[in-house]
C-alpha atoms as a PDB file:
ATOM      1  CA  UNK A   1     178.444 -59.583  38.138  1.00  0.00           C
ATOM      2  CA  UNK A   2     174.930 -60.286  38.380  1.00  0.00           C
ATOM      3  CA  UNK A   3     172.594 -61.102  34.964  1.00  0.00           C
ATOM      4  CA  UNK A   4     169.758 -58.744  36.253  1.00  0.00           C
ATOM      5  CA  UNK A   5     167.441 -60.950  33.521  1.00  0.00           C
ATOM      6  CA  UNK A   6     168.322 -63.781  34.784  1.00  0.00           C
ATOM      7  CA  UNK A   7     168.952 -62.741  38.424  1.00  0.00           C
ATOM      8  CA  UNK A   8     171.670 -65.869  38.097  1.00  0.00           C
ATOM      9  CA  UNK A   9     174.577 -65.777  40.395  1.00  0.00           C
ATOM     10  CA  UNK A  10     177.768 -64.994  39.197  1.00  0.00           C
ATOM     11  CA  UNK A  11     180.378 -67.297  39.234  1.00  0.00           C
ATOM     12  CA  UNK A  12     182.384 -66.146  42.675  1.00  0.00           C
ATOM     13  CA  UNK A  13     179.565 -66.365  44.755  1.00  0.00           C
ATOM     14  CA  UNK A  14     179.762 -69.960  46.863  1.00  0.00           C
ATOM     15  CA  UNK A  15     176.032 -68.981  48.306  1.00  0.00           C
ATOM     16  CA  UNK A  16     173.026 -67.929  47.151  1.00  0.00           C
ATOM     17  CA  UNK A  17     169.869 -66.854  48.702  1.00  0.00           C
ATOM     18  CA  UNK A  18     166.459 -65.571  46.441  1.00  0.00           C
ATOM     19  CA  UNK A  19     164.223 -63.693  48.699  1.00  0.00           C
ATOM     20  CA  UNK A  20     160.955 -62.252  47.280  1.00  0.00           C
ATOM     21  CA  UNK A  21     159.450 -58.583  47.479  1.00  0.00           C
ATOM     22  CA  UNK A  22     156.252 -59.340  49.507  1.00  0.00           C
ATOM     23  CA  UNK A  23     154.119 -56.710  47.635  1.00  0.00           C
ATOM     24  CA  UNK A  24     155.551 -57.119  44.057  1.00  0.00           C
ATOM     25  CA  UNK A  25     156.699 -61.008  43.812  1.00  0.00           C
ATOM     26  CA  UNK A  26     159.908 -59.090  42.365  1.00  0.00           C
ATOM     27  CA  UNK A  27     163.248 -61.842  43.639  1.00  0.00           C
ATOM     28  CA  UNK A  28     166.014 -59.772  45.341  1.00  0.00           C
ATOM     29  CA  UNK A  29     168.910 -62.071  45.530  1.00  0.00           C
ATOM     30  CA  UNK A  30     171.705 -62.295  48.017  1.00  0.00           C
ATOM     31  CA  UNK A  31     175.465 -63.941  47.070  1.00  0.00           C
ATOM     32  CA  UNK A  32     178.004 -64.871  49.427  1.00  0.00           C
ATOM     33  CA  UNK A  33     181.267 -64.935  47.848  1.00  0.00           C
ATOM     34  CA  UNK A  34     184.285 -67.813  48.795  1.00  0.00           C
ATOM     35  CA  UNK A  35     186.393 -66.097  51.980  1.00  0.00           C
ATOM     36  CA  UNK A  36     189.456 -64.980  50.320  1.00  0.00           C
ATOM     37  CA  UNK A  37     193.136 -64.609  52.499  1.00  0.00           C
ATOM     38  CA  UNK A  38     194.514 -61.318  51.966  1.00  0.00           C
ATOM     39  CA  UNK A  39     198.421 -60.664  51.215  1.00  0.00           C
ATOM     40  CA  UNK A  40     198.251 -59.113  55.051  1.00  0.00           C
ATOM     41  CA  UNK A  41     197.367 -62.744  56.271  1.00  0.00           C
ATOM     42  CA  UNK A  42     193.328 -61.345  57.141  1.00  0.00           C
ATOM     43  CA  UNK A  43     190.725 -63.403  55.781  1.00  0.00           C
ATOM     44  CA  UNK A  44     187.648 -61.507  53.888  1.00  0.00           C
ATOM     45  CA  UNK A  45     184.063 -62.892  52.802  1.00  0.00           C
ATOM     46  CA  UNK A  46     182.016 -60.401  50.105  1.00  0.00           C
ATOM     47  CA  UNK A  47     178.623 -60.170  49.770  1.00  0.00           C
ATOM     48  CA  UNK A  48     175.923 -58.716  46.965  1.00  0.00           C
ATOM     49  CA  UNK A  49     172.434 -57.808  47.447  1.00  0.00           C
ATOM     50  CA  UNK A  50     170.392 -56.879  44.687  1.00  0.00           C
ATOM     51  CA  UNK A  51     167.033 -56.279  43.685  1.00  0.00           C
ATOM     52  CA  UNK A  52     165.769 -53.939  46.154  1.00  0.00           C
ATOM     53  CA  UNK A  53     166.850 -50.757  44.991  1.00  0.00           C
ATOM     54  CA  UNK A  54     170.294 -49.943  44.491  1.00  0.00           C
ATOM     55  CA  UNK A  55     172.632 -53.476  44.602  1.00  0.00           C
ATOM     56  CA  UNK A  56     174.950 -53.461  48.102  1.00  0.00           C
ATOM     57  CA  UNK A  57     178.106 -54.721  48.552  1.00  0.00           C
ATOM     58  CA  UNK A  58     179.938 -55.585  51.779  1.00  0.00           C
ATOM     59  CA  UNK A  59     183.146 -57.513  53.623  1.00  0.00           C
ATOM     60  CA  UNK A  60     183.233 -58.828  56.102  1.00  0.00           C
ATOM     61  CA  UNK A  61     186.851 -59.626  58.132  1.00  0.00           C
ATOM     62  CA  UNK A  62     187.554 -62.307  60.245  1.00  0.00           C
ATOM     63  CA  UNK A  63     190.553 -64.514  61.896  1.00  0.00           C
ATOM     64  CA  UNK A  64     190.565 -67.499  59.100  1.00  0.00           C
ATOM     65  CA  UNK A  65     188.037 -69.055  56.469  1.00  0.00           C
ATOM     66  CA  UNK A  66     185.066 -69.742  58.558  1.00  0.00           C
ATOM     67  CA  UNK A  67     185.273 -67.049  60.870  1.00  0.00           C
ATOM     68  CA  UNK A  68     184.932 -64.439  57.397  1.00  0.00           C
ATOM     69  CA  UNK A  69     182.924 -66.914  56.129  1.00  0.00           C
ATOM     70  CA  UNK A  70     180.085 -66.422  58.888  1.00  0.00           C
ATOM     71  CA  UNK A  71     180.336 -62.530  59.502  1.00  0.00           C
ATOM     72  CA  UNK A  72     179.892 -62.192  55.888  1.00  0.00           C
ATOM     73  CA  UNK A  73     176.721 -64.373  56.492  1.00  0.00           C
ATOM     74  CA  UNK A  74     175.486 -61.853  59.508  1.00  0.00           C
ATOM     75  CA  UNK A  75     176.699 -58.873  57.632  1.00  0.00           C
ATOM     76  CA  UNK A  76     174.409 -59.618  54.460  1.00  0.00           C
ATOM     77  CA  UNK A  77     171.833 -60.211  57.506  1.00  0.00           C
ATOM     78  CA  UNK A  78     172.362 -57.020  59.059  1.00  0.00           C
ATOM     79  CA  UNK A  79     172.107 -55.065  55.424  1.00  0.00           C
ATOM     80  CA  UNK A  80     168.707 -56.737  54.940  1.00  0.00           C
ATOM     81  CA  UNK A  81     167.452 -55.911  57.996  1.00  0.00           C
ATOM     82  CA  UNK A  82     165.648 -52.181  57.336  1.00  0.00           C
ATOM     83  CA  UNK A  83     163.689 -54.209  54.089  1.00  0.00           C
ATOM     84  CA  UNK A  84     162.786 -57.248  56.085  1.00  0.00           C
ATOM     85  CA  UNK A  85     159.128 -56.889  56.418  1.00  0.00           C
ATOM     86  CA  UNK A  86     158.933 -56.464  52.473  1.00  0.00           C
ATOM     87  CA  UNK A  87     160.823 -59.556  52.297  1.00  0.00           C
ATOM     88  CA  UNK A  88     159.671 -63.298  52.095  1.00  0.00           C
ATOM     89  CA  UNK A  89     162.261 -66.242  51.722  1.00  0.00           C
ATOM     90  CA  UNK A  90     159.305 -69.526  52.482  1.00  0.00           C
ATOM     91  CA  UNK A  91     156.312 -66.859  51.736  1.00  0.00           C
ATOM     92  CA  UNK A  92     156.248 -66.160  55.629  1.00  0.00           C
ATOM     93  CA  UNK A  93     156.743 -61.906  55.626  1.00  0.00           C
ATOM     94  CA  UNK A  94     159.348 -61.007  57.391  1.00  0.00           C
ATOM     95  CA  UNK A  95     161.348 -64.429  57.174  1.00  0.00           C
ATOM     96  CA  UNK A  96     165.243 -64.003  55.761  1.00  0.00           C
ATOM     97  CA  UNK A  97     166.336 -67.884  56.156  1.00  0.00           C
ATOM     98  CA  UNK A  98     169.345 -66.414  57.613  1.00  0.00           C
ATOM     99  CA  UNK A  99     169.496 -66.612  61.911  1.00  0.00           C
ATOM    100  CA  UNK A 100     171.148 -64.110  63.533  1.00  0.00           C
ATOM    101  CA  UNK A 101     174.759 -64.854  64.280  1.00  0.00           C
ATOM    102  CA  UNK A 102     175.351 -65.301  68.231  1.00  0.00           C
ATOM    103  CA  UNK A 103     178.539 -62.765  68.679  1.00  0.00           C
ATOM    104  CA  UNK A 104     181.733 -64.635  70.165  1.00  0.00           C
ATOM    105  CA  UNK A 105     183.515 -60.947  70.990  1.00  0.00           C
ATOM    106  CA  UNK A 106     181.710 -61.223  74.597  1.00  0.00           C
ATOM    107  CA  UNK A 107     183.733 -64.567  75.262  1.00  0.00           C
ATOM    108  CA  UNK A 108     182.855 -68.688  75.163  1.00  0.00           C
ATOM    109  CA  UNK A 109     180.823 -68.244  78.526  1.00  0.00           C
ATOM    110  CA  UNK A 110     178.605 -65.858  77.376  1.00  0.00           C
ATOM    111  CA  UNK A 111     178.302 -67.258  74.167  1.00  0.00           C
ATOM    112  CA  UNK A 112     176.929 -70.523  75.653  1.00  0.00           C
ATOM    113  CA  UNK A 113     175.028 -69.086  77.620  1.00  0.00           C
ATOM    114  CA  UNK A 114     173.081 -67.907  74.513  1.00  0.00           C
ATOM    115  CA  UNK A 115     172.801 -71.189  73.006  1.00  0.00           C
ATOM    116  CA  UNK A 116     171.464 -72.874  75.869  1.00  0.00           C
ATOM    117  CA  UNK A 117     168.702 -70.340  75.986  1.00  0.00           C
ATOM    118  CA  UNK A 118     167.982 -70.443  72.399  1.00  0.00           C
ATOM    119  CA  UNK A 119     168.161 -74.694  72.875  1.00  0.00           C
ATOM    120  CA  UNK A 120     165.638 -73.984  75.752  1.00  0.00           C
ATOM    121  CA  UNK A 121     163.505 -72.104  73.950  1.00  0.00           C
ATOM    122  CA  UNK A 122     163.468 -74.198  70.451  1.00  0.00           C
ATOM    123  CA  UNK A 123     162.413 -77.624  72.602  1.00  0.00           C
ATOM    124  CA  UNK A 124     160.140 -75.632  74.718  1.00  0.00           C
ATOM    125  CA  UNK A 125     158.536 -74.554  71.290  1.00  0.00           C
ATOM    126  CA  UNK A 126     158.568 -78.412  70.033  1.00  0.00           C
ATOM    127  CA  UNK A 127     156.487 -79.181  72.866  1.00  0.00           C
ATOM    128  CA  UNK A 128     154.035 -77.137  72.719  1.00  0.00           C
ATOM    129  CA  UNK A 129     153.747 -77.616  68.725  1.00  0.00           C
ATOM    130  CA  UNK A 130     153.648 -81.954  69.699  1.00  0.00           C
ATOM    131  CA  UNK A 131     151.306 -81.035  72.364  1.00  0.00           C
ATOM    132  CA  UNK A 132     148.991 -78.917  70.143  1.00  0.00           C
ATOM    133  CA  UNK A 133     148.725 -81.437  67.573  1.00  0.00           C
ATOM    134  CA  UNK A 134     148.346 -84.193  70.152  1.00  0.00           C
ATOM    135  CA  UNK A 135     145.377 -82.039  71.486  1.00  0.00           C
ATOM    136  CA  UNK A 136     143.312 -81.596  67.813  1.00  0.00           C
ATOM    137  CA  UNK A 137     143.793 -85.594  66.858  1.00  0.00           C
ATOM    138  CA  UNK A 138     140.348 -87.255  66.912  1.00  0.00           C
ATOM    139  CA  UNK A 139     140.128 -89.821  70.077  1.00  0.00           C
ATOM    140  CA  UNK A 140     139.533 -93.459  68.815  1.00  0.00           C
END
């Protein structure tokens, strides 16, 4: 379990995430436990969240390791989601650390699709950050 003192992990957890109440500075902390293979062959990833209220825990299932592994990683995402705004991880408001997972159950095709757009977007943005900073550099 978790020291609530301390706010220190406990020992299952493989992943850790602090996140801070914007209006208190109080950490809420996030574990993500080692996917586990149960006796029926499915493979299970736990998560804790505690410090905003009452502590959460979920599962998450998935077809081996990895696969549990990052829908436990969404799922703790998804639970966070209704406290976000409240929430700093880099003192931004609002900002988890934690992307949204880009769902596979559509197929490869569409999932591609996705990550071309969000490759699109994420140079499009390095551009225009270059391009700004280009713009405010003195002239020599």
């Amino acid at each position: 379990m978790i020291n609530q003192k301390s706010m220190k992990p406990t020992p299952r957890a493989i992943a850790t995430r602090q996140l801070t109440l914007v209006a208190s500075g109080r950490p809420v902390l996030v574990e993500i436990d080692a996917p586990e293979q149960r006796t029926d062959g499915e493979w299970t990833c736990t998560y804790r969240i505690s410090g905003i209220g009452r502590s959460r825990t979920g599962r998450a299932a998935g077809d081996d390791a990895l696969h549990a592994l990052l829908l436990g990683c969404a799922a703790a995402r998804r639970a966070l989601e209704p406290f976000a705004a409240g929430l700093t991880w880099n003192g931004e408001p609002g900002e988890l650390g934690m992307p949204e997972l880009i769902p596979d159950y559509f197929g490869g095709e569409f999932r591609r699709r996705v990550e071309q757009l969000v490759r699109t977007e994420t140079e499009r943005e390095a551009r225009r950050l270059k391009d700004a900073t280009l713009a405010t550099r003195p002239t020599s």
